[in-house]
C-alpha atoms as a PDB file:
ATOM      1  CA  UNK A   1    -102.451  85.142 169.349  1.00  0.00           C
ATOM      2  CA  UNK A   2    -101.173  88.978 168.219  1.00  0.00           C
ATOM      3  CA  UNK A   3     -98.732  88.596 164.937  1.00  0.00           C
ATOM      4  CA  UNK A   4     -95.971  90.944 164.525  1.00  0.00           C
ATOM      5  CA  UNK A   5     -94.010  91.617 161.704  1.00  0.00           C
ATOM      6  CA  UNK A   6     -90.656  92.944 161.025  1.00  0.00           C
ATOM      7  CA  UNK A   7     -90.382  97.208 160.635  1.00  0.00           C
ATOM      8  CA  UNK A   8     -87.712  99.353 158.903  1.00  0.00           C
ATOM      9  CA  UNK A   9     -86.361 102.409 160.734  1.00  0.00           C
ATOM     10  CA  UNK A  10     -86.009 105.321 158.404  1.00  0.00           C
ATOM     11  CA  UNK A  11     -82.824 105.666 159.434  1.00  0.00           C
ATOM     12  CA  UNK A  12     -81.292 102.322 157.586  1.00  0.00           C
ATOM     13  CA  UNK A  13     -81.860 104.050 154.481  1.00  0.00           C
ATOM     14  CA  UNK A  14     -79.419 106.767 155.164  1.00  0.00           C
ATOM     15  CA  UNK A  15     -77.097 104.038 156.641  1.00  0.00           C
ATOM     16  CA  UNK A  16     -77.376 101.518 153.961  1.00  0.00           C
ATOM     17  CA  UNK A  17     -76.615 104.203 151.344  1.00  0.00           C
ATOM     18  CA  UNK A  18     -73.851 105.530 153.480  1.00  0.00           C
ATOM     19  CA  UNK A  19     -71.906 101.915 153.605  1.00  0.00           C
ATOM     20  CA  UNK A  20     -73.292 101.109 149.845  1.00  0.00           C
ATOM     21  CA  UNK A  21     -72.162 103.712 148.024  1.00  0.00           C
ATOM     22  CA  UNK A  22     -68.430 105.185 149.112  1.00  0.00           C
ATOM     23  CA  UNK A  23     -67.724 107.515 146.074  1.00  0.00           C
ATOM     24  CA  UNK A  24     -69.167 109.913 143.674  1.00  0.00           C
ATOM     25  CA  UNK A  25     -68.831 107.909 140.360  1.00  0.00           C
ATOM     26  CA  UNK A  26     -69.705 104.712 141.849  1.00  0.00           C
ATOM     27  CA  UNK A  27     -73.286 105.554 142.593  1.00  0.00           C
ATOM     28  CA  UNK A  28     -73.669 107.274 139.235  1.00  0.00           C
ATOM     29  CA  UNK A  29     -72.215 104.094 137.591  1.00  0.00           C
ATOM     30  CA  UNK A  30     -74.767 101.961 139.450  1.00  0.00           C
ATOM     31  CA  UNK A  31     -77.545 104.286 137.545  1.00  0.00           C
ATOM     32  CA  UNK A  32     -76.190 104.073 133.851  1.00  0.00           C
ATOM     33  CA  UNK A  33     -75.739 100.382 134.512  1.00  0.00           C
ATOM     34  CA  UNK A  34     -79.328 100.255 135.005  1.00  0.00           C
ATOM     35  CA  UNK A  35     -79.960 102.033 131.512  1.00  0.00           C
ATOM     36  CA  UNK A  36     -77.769  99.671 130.317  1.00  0.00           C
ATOM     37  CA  UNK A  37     -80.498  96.464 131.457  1.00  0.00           C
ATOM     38  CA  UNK A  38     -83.557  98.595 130.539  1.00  0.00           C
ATOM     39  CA  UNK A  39     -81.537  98.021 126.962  1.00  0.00           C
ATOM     40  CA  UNK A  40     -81.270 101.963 126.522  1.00  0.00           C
ATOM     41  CA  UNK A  41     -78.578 102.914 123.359  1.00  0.00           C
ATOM     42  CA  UNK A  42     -78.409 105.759 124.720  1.00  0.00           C
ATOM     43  CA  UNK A  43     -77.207 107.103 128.234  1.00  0.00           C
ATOM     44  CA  UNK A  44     -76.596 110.861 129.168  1.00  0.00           C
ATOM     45  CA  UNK A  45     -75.135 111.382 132.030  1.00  0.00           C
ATOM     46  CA  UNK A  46     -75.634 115.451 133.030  1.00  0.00           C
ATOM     47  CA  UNK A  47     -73.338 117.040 136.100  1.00  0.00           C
ATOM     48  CA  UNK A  48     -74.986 120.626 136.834  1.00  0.00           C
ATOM     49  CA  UNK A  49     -73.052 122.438 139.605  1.00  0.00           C
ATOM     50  CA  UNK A  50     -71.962 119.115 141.173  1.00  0.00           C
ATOM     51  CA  UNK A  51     -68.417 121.400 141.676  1.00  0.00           C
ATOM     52  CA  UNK A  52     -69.837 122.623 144.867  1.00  0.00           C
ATOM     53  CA  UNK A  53     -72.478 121.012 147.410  1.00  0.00           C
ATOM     54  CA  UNK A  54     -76.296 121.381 146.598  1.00  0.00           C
ATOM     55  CA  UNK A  55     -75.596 120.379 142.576  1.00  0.00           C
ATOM     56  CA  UNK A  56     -77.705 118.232 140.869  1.00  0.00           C
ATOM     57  CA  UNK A  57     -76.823 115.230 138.778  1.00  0.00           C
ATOM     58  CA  UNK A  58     -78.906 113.652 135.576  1.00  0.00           C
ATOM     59  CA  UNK A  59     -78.789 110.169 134.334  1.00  0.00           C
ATOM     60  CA  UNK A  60     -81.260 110.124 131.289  1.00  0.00           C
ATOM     61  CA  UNK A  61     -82.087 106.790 128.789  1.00  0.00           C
ATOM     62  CA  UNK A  62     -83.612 105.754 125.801  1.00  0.00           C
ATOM     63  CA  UNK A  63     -84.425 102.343 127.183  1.00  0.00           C
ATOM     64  CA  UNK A  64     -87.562 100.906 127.596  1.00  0.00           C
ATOM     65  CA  UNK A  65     -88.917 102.681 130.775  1.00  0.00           C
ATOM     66  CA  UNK A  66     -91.282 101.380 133.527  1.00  0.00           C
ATOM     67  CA  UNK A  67     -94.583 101.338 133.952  1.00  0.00           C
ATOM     68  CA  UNK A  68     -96.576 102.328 136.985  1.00  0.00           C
ATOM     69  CA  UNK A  69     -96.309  98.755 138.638  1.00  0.00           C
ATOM     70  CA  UNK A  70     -92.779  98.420 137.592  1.00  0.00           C
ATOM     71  CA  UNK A  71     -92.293 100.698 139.603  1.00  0.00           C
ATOM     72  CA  UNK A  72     -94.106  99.856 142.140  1.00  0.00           C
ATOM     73  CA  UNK A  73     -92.772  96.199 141.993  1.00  0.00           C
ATOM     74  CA  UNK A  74     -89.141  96.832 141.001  1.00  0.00           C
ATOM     75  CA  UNK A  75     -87.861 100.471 141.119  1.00  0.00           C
ATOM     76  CA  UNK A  76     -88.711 100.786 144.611  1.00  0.00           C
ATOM     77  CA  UNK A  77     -88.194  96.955 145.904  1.00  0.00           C
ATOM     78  CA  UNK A  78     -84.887  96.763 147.429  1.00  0.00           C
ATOM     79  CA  UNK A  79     -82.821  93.449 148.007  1.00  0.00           C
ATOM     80  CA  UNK A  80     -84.848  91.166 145.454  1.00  0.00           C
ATOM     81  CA  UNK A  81     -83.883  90.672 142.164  1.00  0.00           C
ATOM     82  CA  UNK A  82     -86.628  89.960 139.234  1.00  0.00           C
ATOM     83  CA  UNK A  83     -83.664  88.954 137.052  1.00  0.00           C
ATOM     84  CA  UNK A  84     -83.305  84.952 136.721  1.00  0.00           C
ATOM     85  CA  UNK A  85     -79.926  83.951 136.847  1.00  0.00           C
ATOM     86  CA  UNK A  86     -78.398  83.684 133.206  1.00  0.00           C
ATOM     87  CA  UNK A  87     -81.299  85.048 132.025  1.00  0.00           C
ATOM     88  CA  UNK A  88     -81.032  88.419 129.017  1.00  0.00           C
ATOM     89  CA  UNK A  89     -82.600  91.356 128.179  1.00  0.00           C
ATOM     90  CA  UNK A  90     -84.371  91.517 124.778  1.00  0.00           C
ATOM     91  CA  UNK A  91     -81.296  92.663 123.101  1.00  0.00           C
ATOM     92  CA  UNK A  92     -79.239  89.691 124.581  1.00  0.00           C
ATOM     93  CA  UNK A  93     -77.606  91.826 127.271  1.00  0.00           C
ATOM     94  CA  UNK A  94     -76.110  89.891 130.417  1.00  0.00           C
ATOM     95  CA  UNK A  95     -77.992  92.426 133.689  1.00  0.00           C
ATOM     96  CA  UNK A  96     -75.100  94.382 135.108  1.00  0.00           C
ATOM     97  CA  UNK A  97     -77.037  96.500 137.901  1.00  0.00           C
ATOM     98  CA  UNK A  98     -77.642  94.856 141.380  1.00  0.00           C
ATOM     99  CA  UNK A  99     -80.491  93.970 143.525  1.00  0.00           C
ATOM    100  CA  UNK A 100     -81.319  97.860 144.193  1.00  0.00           C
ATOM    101  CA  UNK A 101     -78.999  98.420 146.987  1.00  0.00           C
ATOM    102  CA  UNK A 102     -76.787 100.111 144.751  1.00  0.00           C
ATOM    103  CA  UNK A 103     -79.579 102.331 142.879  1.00  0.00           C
ATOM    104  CA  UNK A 104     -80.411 103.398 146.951  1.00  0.00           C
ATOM    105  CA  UNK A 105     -77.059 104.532 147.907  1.00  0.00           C
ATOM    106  CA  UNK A 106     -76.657 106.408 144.853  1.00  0.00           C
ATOM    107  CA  UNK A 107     -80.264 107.837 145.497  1.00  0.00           C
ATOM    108  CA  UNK A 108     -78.948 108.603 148.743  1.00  0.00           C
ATOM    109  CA  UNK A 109     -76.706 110.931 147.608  1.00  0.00           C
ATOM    110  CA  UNK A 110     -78.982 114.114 147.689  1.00  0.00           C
ATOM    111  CA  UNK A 111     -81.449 115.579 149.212  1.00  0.00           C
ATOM    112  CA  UNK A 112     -84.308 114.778 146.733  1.00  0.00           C
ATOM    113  CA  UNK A 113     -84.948 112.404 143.601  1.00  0.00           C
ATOM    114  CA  UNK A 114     -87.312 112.712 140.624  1.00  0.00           C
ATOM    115  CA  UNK A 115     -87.908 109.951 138.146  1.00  0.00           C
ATOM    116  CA  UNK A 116     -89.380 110.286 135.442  1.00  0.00           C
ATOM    117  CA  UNK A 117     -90.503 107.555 132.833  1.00  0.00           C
ATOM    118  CA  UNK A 118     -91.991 106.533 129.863  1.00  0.00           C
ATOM    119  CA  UNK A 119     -92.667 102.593 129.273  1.00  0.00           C
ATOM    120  CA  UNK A 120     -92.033 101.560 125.495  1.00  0.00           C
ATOM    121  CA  UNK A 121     -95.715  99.578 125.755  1.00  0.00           C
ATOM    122  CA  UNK A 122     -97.627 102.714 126.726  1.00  0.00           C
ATOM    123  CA  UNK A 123     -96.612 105.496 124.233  1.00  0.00           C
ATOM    124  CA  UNK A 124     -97.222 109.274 125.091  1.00  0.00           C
ATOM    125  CA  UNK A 125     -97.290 108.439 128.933  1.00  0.00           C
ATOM    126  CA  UNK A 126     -95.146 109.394 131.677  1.00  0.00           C
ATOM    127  CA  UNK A 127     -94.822 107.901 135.445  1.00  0.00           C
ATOM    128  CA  UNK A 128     -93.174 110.440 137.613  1.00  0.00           C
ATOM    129  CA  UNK A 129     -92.506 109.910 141.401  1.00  0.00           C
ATOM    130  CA  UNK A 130     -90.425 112.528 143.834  1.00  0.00           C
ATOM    131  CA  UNK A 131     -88.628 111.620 146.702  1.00  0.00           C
ATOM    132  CA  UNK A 132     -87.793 113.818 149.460  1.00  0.00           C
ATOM    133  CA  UNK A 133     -85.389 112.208 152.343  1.00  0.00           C
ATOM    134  CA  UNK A 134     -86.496 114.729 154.414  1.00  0.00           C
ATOM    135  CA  UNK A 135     -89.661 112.945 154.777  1.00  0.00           C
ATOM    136  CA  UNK A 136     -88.177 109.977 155.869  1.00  0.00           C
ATOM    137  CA  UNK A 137     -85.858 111.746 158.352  1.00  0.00           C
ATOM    138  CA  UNK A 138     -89.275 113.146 160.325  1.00  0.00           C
ATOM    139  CA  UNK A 139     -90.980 109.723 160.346  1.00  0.00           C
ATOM    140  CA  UNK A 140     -90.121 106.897 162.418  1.00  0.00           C
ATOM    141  CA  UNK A 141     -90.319 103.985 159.631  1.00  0.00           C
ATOM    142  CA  UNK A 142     -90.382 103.619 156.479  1.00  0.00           C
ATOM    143  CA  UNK A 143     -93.453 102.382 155.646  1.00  0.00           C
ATOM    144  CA  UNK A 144     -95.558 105.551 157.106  1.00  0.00           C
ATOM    145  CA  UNK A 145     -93.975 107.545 154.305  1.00  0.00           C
ATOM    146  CA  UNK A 146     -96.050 106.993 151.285  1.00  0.00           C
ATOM    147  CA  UNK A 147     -94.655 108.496 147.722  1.00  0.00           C
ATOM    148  CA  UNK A 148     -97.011 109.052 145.028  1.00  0.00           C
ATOM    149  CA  UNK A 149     -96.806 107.859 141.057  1.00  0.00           C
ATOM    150  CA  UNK A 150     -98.319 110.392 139.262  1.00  0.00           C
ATOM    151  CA  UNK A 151     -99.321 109.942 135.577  1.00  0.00           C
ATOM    152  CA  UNK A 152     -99.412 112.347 132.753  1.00  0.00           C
ATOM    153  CA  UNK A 153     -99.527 112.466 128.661  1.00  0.00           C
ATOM    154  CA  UNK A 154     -96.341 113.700 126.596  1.00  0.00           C
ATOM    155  CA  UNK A 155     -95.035 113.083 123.418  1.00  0.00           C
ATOM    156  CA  UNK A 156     -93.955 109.261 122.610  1.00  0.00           C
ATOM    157  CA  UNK A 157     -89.988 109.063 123.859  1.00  0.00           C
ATOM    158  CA  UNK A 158     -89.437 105.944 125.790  1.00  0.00           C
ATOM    159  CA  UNK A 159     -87.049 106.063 128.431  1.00  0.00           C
ATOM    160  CA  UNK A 160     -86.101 107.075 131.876  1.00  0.00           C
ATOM    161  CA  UNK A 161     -84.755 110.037 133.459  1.00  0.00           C
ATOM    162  CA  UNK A 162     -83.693 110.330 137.120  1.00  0.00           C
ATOM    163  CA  UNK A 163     -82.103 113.662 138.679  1.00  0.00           C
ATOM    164  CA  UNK A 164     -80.994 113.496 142.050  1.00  0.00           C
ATOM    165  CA  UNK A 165     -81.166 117.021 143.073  1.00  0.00           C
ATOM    166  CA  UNK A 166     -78.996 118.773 146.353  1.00  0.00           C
ATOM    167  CA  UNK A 167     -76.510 116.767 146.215  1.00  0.00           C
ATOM    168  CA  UNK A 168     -75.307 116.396 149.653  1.00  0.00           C
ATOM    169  CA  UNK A 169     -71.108 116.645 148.300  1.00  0.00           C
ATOM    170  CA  UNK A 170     -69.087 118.444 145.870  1.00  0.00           C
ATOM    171  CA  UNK A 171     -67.590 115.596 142.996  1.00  0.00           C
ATOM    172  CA  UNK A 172     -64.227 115.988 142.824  1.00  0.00           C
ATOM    173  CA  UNK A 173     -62.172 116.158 139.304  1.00  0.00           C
ATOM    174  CA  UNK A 174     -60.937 112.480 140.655  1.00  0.00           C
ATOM    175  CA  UNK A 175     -64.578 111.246 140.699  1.00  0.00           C
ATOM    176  CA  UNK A 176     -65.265 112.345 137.476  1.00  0.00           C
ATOM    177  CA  UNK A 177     -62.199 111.570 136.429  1.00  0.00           C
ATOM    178  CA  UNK A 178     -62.697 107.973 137.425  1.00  0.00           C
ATOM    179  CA  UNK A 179     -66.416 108.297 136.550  1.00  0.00           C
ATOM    180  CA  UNK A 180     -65.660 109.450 132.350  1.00  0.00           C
ATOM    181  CA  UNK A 181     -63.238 106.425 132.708  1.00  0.00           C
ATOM    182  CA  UNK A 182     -65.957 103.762 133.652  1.00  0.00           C
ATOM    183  CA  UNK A 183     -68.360 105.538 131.202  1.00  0.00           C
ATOM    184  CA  UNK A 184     -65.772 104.658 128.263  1.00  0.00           C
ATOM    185  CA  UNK A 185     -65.649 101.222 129.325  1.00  0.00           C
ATOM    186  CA  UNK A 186     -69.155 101.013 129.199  1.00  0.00           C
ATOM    187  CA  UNK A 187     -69.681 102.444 125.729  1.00  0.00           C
ATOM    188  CA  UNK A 188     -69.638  99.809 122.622  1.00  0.00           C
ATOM    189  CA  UNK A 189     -66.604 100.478 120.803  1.00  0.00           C
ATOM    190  CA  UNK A 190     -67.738  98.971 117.561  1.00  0.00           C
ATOM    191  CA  UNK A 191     -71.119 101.039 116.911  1.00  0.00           C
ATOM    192  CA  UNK A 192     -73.181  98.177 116.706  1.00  0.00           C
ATOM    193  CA  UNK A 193     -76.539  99.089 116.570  1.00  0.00           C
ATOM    194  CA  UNK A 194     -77.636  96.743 119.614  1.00  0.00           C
ATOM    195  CA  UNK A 195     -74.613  98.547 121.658  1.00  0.00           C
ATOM    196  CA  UNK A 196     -74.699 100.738 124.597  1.00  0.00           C
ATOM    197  CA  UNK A 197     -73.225 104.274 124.485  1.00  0.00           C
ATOM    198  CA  UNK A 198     -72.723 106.848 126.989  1.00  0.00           C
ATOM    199  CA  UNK A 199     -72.560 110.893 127.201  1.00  0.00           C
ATOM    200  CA  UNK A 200     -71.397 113.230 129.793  1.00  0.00           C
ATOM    201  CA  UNK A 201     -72.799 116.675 130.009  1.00  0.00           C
ATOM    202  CA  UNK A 202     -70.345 118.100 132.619  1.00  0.00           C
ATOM    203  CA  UNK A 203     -69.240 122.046 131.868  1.00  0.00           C
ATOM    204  CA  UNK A 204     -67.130 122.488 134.712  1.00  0.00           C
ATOM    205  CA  UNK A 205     -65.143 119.130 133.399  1.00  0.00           C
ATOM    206  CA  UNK A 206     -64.922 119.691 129.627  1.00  0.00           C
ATOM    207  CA  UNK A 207     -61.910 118.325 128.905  1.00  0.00           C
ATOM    208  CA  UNK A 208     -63.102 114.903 130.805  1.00  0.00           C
ATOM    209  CA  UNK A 209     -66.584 115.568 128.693  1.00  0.00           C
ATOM    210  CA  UNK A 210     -64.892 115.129 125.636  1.00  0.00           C
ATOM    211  CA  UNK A 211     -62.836 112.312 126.411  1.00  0.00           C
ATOM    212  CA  UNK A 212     -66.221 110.246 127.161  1.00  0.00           C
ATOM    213  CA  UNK A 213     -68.020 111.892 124.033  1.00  0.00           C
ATOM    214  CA  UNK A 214     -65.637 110.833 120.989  1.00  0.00           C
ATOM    215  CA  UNK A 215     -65.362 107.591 122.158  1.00  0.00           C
ATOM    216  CA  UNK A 216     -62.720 105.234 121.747  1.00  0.00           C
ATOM    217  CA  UNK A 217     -61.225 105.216 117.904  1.00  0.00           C
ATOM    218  CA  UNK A 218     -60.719 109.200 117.640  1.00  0.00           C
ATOM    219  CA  UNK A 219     -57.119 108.772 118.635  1.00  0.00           C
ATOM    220  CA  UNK A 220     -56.072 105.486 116.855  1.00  0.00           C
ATOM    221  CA  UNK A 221     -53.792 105.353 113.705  1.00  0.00           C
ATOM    222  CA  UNK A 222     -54.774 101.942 112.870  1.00  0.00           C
ATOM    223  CA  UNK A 223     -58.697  99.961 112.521  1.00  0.00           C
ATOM    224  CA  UNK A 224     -59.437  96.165 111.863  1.00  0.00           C
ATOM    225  CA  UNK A 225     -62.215  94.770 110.573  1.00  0.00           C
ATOM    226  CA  UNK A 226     -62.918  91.326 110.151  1.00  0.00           C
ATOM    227  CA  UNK A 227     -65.877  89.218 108.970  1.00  0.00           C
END
């Protein structure tokens, strides 16, 4: 008896990312929200050019990366979820991202990715993978289009960067209008030291970069404290 299994046209990654992610912000959010679970205090979001077509966007953390076969095993799994329901990250965080169909459209949105990581357990090593769509585009399924995890040595900084590079649409002010606005309501308004803040690096928006940057209290008369 032959056996047959079920086989992924290339093409369903450029339409799930199409019908996943509709806007700008949106797929960026779906990035910082995975900082957020990888319990990162820090989250930079960097817009370089993304005015025009062909820019290149930056989400960089301070969480506590992935390994080779997270990668492997999660990063690049799509549908499943290796979060139990209810469960918390080690600094008691309730999982925000999704199963990572969100993480591909937003991937989606240029022309080529680069990740780059550093897991907290293996200091002064990065994982670093590239993906170029165009590969995908010239093969007939996905699974003849191998990507390689390369490792190297660097100086201890756990976390994760990923730059989607070429991006395939120019953000409008209202996407990063609405995108500084979901930053701020991501961003711990109390400083607690387990919190979650967010940056935005965007020159061609610096009015919107400072309205993520200083946070929430810069413009209130009035703060209460209780105990």
């Amino acid at each position: 008896m032959n056996t047959a299994t079920f086989r992924f046209s290339t093409d369903i990654l450029r339409r799930l990312g199409e019908e996943l992610i509709t806007s700008f912000d949106q797929g960026i959010i779906e990035l910082v929200k995975n900082s957020y679970d990888a319990d990162a205090s820090v989250c930079s979001v960097q817009l370089i050019d993304t005015e025009k077509a062909g820019g290149t966007a930056v989400i960089v953390d301070d969480g506590h990366g992935m390994s080779s076969r997270d990668i492997q095993d999660g990063w690049l799994v799509l549908g499943r979820s290796r979060k139990i329901p209810g469960s918390r990250t080690q600094l008691d965080r309730l999982p925000a991202g999704s199963k990572g169909l969100g993480r591909l459209g937003a991937l989606r949105m240029g022309q080529e990715v680069v990740l780059t990581t550093q897991p907290q357990d293996e200091p002064g090593v990065d994982y670093s993978l590239r993906i170029r769509w165009a590969d995908f585009a010239n093969s007939d399924v996905v699974e003849n289009v191998g990507l390689a995890v390369k490792r190297s040595e660097s100086e201890p900084r756990p976390g994760t960067r990923v730059e989607i590079r070429g991006l395939d649409a120019a953000a409008s002010e209202r996407e990063v209008r609405r995108l500084a606005r979901e930053l701020l309501l991501l961003t711990d308004p109390f400083g607690d030291p387990a919190g979650f803040r967010t940056e935005l690096v965007a020159p061609a928006f610096e009015d919107l970069e400072e309205l993520v940057n200083r946070a929430y209290f810069d413009d209130c008369q009035f703060r209460l404290a209780g105990c």
